[in-house]
C-alpha atoms as a PDB file:
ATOM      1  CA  UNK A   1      61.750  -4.916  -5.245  1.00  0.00           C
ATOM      2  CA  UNK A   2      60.569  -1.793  -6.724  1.00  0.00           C
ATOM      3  CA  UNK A   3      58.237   0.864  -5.295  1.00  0.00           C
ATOM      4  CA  UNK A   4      56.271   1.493  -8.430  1.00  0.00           C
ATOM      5  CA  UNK A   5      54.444   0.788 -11.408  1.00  0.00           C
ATOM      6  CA  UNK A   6      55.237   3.733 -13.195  1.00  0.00           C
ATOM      7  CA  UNK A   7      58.707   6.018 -13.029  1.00  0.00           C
ATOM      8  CA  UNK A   8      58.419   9.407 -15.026  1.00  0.00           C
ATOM      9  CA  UNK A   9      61.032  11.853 -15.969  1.00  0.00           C
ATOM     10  CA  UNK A  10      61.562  14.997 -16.432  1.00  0.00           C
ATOM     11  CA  UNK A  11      63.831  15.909 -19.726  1.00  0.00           C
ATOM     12  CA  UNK A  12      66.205  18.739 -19.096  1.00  0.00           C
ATOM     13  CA  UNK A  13      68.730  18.016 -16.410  1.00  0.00           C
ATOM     14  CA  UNK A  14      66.972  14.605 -15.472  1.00  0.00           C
ATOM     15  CA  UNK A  15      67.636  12.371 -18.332  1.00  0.00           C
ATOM     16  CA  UNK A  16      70.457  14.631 -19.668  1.00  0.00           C
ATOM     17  CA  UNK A  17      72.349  17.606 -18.559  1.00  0.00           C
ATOM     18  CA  UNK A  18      70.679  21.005 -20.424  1.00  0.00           C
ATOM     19  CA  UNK A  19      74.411  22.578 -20.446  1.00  0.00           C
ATOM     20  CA  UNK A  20      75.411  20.056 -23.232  1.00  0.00           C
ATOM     21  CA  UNK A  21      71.900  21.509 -25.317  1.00  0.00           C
ATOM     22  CA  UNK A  22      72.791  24.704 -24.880  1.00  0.00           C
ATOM     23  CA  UNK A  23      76.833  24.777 -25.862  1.00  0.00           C
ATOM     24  CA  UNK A  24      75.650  22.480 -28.770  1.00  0.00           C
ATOM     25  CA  UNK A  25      73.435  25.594 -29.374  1.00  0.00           C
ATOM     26  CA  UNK A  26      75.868  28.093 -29.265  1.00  0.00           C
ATOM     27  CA  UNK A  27      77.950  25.727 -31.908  1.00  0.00           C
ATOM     28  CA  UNK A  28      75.347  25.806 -34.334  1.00  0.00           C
ATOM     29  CA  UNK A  29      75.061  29.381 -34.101  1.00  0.00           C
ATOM     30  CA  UNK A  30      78.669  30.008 -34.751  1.00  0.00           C
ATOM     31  CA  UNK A  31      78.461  28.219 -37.288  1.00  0.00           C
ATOM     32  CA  UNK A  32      75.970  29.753 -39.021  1.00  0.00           C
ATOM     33  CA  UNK A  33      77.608  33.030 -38.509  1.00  0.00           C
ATOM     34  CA  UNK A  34      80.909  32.114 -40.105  1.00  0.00           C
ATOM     35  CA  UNK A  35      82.981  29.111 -41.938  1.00  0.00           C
ATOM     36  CA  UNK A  36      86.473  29.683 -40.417  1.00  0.00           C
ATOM     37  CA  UNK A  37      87.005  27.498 -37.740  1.00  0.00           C
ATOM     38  CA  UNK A  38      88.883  29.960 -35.305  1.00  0.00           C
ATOM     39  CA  UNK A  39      86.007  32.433 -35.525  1.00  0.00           C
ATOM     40  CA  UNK A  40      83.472  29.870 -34.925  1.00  0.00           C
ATOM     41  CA  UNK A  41      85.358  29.448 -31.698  1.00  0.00           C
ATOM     42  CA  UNK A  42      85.991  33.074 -30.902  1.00  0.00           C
ATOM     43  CA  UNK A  43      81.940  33.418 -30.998  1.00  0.00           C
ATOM     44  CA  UNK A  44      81.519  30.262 -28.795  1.00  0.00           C
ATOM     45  CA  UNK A  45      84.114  31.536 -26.118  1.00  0.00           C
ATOM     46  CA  UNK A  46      81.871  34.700 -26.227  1.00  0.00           C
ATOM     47  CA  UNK A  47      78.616  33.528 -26.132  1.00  0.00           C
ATOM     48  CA  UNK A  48      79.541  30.957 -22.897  1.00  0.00           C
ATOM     49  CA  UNK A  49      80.523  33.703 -21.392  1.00  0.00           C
ATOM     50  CA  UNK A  50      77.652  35.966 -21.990  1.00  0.00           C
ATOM     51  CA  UNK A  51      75.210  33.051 -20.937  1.00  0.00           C
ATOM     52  CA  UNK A  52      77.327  33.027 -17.696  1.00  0.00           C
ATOM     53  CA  UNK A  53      76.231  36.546 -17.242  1.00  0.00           C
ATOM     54  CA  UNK A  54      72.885  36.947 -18.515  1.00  0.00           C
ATOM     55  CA  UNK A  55      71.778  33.507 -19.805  1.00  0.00           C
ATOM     56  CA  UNK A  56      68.229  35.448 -20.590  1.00  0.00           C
ATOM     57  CA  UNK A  57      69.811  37.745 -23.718  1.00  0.00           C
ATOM     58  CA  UNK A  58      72.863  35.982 -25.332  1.00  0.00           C
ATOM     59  CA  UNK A  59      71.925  36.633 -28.704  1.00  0.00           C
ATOM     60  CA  UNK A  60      70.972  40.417 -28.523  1.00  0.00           C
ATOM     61  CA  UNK A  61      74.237  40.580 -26.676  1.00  0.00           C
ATOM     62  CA  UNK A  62      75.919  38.640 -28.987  1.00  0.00           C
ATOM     63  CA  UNK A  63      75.059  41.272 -31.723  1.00  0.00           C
ATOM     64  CA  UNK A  64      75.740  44.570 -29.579  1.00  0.00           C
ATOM     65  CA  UNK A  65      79.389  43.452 -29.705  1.00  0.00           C
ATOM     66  CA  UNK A  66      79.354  42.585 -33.097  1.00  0.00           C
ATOM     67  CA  UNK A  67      77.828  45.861 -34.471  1.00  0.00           C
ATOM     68  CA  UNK A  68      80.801  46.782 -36.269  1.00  0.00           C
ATOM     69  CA  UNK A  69      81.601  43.175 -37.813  1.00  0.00           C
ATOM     70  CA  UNK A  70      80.070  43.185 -41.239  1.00  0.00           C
ATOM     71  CA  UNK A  71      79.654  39.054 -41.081  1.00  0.00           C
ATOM     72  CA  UNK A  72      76.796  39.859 -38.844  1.00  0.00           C
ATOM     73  CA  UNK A  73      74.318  42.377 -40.814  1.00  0.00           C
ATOM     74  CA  UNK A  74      72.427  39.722 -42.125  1.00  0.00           C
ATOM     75  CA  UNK A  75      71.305  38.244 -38.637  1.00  0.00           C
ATOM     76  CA  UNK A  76      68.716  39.462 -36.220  1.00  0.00           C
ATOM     77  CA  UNK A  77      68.367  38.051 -33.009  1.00  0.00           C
ATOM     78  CA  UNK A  78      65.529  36.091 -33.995  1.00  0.00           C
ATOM     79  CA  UNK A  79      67.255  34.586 -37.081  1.00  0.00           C
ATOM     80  CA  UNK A  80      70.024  33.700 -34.109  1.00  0.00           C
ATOM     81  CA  UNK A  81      67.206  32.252 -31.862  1.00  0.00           C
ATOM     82  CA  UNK A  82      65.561  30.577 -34.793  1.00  0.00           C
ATOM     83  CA  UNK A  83      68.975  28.515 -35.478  1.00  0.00           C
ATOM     84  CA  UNK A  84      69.490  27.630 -32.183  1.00  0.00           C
ATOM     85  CA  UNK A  85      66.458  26.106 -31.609  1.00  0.00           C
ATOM     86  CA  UNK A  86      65.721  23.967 -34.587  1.00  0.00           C
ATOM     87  CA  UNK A  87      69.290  22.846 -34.742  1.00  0.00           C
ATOM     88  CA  UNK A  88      69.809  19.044 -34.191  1.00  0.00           C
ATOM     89  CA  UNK A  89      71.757  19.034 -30.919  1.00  0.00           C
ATOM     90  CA  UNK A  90      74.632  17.304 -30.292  1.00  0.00           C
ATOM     91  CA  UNK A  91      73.372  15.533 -27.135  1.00  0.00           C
ATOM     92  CA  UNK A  92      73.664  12.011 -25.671  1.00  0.00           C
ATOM     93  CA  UNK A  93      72.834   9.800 -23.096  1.00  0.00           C
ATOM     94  CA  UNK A  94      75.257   8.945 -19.995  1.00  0.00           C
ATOM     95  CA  UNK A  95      75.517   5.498 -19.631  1.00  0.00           C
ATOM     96  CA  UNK A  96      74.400   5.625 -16.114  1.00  0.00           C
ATOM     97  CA  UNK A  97      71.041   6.536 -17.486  1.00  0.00           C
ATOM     98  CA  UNK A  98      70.310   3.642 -20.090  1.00  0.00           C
ATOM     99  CA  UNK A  99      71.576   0.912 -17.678  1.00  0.00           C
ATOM    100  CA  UNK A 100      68.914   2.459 -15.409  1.00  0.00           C
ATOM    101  CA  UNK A 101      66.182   2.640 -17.848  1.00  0.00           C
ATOM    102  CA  UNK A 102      67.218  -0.714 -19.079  1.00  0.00           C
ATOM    103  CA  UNK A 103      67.132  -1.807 -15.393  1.00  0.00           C
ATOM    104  CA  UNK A 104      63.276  -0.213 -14.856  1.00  0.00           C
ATOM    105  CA  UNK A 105      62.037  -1.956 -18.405  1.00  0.00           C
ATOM    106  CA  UNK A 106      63.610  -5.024 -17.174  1.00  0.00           C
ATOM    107  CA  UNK A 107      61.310  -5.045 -13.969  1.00  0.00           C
ATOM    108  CA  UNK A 108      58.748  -4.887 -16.170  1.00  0.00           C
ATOM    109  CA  UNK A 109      57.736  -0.816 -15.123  1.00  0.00           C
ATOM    110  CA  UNK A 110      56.553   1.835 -17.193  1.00  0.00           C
ATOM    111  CA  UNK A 111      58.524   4.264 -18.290  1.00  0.00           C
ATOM    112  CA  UNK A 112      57.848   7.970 -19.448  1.00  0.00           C
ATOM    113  CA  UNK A 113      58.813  11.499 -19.773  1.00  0.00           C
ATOM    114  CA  UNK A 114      57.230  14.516 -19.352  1.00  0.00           C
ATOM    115  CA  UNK A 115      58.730  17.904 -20.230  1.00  0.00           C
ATOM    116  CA  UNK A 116      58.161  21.410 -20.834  1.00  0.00           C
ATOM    117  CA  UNK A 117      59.771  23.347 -23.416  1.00  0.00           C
ATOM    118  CA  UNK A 118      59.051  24.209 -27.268  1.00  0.00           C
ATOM    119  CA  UNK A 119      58.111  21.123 -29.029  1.00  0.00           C
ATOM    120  CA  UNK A 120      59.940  21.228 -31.572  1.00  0.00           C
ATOM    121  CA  UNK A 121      63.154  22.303 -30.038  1.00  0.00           C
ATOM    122  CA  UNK A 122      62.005  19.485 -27.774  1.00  0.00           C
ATOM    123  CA  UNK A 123      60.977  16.483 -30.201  1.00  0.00           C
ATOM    124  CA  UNK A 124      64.994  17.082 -31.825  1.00  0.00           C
ATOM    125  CA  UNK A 125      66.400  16.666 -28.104  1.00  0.00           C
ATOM    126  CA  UNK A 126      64.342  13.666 -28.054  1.00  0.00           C
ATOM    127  CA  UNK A 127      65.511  12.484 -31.550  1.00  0.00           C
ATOM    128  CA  UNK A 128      69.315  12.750 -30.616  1.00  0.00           C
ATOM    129  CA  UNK A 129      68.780  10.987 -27.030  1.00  0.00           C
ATOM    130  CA  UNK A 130      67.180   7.985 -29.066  1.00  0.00           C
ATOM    131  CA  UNK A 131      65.069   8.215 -26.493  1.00  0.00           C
ATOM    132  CA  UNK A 132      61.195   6.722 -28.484  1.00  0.00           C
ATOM    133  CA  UNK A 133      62.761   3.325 -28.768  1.00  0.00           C
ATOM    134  CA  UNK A 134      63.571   3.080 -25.024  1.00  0.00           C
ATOM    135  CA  UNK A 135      60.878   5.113 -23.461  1.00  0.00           C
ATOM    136  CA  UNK A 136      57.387   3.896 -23.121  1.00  0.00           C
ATOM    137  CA  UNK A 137      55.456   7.317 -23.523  1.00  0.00           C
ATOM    138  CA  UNK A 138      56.454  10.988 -23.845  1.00  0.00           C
ATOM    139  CA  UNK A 139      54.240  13.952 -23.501  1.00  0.00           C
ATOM    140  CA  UNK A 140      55.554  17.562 -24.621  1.00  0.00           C
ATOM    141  CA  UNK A 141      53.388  19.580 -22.735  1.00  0.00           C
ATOM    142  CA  UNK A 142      53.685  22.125 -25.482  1.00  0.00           C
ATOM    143  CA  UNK A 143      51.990  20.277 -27.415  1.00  0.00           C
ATOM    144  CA  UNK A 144      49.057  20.081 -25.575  1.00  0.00           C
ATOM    145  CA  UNK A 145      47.665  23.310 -25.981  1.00  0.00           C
ATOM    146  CA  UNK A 146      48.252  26.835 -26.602  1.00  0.00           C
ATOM    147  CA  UNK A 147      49.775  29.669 -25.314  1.00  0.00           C
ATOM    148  CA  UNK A 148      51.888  27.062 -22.721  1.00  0.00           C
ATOM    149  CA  UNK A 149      48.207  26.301 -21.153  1.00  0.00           C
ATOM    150  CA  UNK A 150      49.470  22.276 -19.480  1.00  0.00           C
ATOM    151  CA  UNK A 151      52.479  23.519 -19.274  1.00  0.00           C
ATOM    152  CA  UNK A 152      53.769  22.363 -15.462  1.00  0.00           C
ATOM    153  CA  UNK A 153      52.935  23.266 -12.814  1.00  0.00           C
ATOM    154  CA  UNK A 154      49.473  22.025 -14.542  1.00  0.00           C
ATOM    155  CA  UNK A 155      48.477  18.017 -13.721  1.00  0.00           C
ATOM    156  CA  UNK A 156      47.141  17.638 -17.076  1.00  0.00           C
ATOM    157  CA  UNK A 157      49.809  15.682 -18.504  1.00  0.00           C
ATOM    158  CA  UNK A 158      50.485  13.596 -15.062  1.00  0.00           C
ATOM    159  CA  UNK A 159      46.789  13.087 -15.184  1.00  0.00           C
ATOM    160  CA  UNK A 160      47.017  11.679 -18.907  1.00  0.00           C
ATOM    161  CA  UNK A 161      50.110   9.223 -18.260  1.00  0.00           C
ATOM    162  CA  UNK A 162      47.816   7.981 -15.084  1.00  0.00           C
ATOM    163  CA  UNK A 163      45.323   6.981 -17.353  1.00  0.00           C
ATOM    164  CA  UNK A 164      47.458   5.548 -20.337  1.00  0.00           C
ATOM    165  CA  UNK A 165      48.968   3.010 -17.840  1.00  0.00           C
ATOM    166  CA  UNK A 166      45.891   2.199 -15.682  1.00  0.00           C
ATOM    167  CA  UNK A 167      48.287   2.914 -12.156  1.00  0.00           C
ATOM    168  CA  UNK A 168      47.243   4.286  -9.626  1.00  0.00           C
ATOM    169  CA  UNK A 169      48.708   7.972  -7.607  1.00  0.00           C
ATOM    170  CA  UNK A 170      51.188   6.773  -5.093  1.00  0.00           C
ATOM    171  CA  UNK A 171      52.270   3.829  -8.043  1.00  0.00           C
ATOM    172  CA  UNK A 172      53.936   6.456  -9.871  1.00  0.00           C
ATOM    173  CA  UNK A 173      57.148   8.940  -9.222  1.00  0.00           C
ATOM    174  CA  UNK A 174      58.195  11.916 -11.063  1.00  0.00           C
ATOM    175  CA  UNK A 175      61.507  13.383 -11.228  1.00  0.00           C
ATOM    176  CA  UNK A 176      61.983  16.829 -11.907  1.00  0.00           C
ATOM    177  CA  UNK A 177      64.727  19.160 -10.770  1.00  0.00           C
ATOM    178  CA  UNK A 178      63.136  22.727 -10.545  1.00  0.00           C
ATOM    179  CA  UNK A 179      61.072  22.885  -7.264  1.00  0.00           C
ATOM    180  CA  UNK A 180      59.395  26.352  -8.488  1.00  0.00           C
ATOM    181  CA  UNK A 181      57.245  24.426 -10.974  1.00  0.00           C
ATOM    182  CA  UNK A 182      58.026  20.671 -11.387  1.00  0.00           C
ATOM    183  CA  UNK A 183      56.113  19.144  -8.274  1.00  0.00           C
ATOM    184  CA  UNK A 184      53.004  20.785  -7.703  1.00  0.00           C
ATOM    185  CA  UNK A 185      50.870  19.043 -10.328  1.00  0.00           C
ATOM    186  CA  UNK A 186      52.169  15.169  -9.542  1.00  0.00           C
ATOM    187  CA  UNK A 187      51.421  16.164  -5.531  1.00  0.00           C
ATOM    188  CA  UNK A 188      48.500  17.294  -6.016  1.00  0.00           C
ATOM    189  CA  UNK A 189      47.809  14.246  -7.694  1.00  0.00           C
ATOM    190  CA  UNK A 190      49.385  11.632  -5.053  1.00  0.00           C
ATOM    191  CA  UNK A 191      52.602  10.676  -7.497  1.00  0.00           C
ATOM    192  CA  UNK A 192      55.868  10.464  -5.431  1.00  0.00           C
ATOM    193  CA  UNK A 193      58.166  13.633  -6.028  1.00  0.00           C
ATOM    194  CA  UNK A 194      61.367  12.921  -6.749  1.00  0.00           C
ATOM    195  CA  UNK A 195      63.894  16.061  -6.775  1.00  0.00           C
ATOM    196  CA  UNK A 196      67.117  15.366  -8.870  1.00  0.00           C
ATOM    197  CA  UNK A 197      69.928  17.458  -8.004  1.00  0.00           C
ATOM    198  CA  UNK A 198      72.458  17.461 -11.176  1.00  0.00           C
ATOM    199  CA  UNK A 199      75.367  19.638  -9.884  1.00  0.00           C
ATOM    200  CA  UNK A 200      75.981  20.688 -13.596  1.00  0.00           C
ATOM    201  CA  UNK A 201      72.118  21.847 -13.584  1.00  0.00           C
ATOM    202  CA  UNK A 202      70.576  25.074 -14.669  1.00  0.00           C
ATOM    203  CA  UNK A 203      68.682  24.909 -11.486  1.00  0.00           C
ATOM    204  CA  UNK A 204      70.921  23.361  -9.356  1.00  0.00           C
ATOM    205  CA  UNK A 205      70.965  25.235  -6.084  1.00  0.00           C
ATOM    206  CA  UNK A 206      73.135  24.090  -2.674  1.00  0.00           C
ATOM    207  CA  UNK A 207      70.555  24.877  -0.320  1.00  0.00           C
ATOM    208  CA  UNK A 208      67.063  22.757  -1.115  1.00  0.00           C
ATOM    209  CA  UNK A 209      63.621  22.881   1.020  1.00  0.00           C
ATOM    210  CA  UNK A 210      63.782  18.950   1.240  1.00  0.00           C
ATOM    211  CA  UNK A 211      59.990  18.817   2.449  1.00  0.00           C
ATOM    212  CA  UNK A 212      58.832  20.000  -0.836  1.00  0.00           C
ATOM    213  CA  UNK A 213      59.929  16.022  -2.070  1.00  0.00           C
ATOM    214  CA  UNK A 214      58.930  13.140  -1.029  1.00  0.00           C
ATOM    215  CA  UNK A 215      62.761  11.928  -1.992  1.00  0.00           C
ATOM    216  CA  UNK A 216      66.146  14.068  -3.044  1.00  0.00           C
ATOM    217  CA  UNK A 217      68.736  12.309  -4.800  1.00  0.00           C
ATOM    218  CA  UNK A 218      72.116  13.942  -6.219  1.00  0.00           C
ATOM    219  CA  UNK A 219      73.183  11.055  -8.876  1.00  0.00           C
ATOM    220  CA  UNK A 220      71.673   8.109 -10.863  1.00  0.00           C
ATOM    221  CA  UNK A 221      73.201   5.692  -8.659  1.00  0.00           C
ATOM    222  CA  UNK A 222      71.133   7.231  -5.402  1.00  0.00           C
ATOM    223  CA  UNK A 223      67.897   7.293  -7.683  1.00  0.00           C
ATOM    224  CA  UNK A 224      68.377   3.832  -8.959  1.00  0.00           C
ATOM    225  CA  UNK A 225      68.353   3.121  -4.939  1.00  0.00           C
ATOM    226  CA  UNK A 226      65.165   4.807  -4.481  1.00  0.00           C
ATOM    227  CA  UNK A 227      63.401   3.113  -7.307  1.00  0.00           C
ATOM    228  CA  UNK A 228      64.397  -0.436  -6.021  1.00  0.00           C
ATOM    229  CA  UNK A 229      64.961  -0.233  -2.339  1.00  0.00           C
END
């Protein structure tokens, strides 16, 4: 029998791994830089690498090494930014997750997903995940208000998804995977923390403070446990 009412997700390295955003990214950037195939690669070689090392300034990077490459005078770094974030990504669903949102529909609980993030760059994850048909709210935080004002660790958008399903606090969970901002707004609430630890994750660190969650789970298969056990 399940715990709760109400199981909300995170977006980035919950329902998906973020890596898989980011190379498809980097491919769209190539891309746009050049048609031949083997220099499209050549640039996405390059830029994995200079995400491994600084994943804060790829693109400026990008262009310091390509100074003398005349395909790249007519980019800036913003025209680079600007093409990887309104690109359609190449993302998808493991099956692991749709069997378990299948599975929490099927018990008849709510289902959402709140995420930071740009909404727009966010709303074309959500498009390629197919995730509106099989979700039963989303909130972008972005687009809440300005200048990243609900953004988490703000309850404001916990606070609305409380109210849209009529549940109660400690009827709803939340899993998030970065413990610097993901859980302070649902605890401070009474919603059940939930830290995911994907392996592949941008935030995925060996060492966790376990008391900052209520539960940690490293897979689907242990979260599916701690929805229904």
């Amino acid at each position: 029998m399940a715990k709760f009412k109400l199981v909300i997700f995170d977006l980035d390295d919950v329902i998906y791994s973020e890596i898989d955003y980011i190379k498809s990214g980097f491919q769209a950037v190539a891309n746009s830089i050049s048609n031949d195939k083997k220099m499209q690669n050549d640039l996405f070689v390059v830029m994995e690498k200079l995400f491994k090392k600084d994943p804060k300034h790829v693109f400026d990077q990008l262009l310091k090494l390509s100074e003398l490459n005349l395909d790249f005078k007519i980019h800036t770094k913003e025209s680079l930014i600007k093409i990887y974030q309104q690109h359609l990504p190449r993302i998808k669903l493991d099956s692991k997750v749709i069997l378990l949102l299948k599975k929490i529909r099927d018990n008849n609980i709510f289902t959402a997903i709140l995420s930071d993030g740009r909404e727009n760059s966010q709303k074309l994850k959500i498009k390629s995940l197919g995730l509106e048909s099989i979700v039963d709210k989303i909130i972008l935080t972005d687009s809440l208000g300005s200048e990243k004002k609900f953004w988490k660790p703000s309850s404001y958008g916990f606070e609305i998804l409380l109210e849209y399903f009529k549940v109660e606090p400690n009827q709803a969970c939340y899993i998030g995977d970065n413990l610097e901002k993901d859980f302070e707004g649902p605890k401070k609430l009474g919603i059940i923390t939930i830290l995911f630890r994907n392996k592949n994750g941008i935030y995925y660190l060996k060492k966790q403070n376990n008391n900052q969650c209520k539960y940690v789970v490293d897979s689907i298969s242990e979260l599916e446990r701690v929805i229904f056990n």
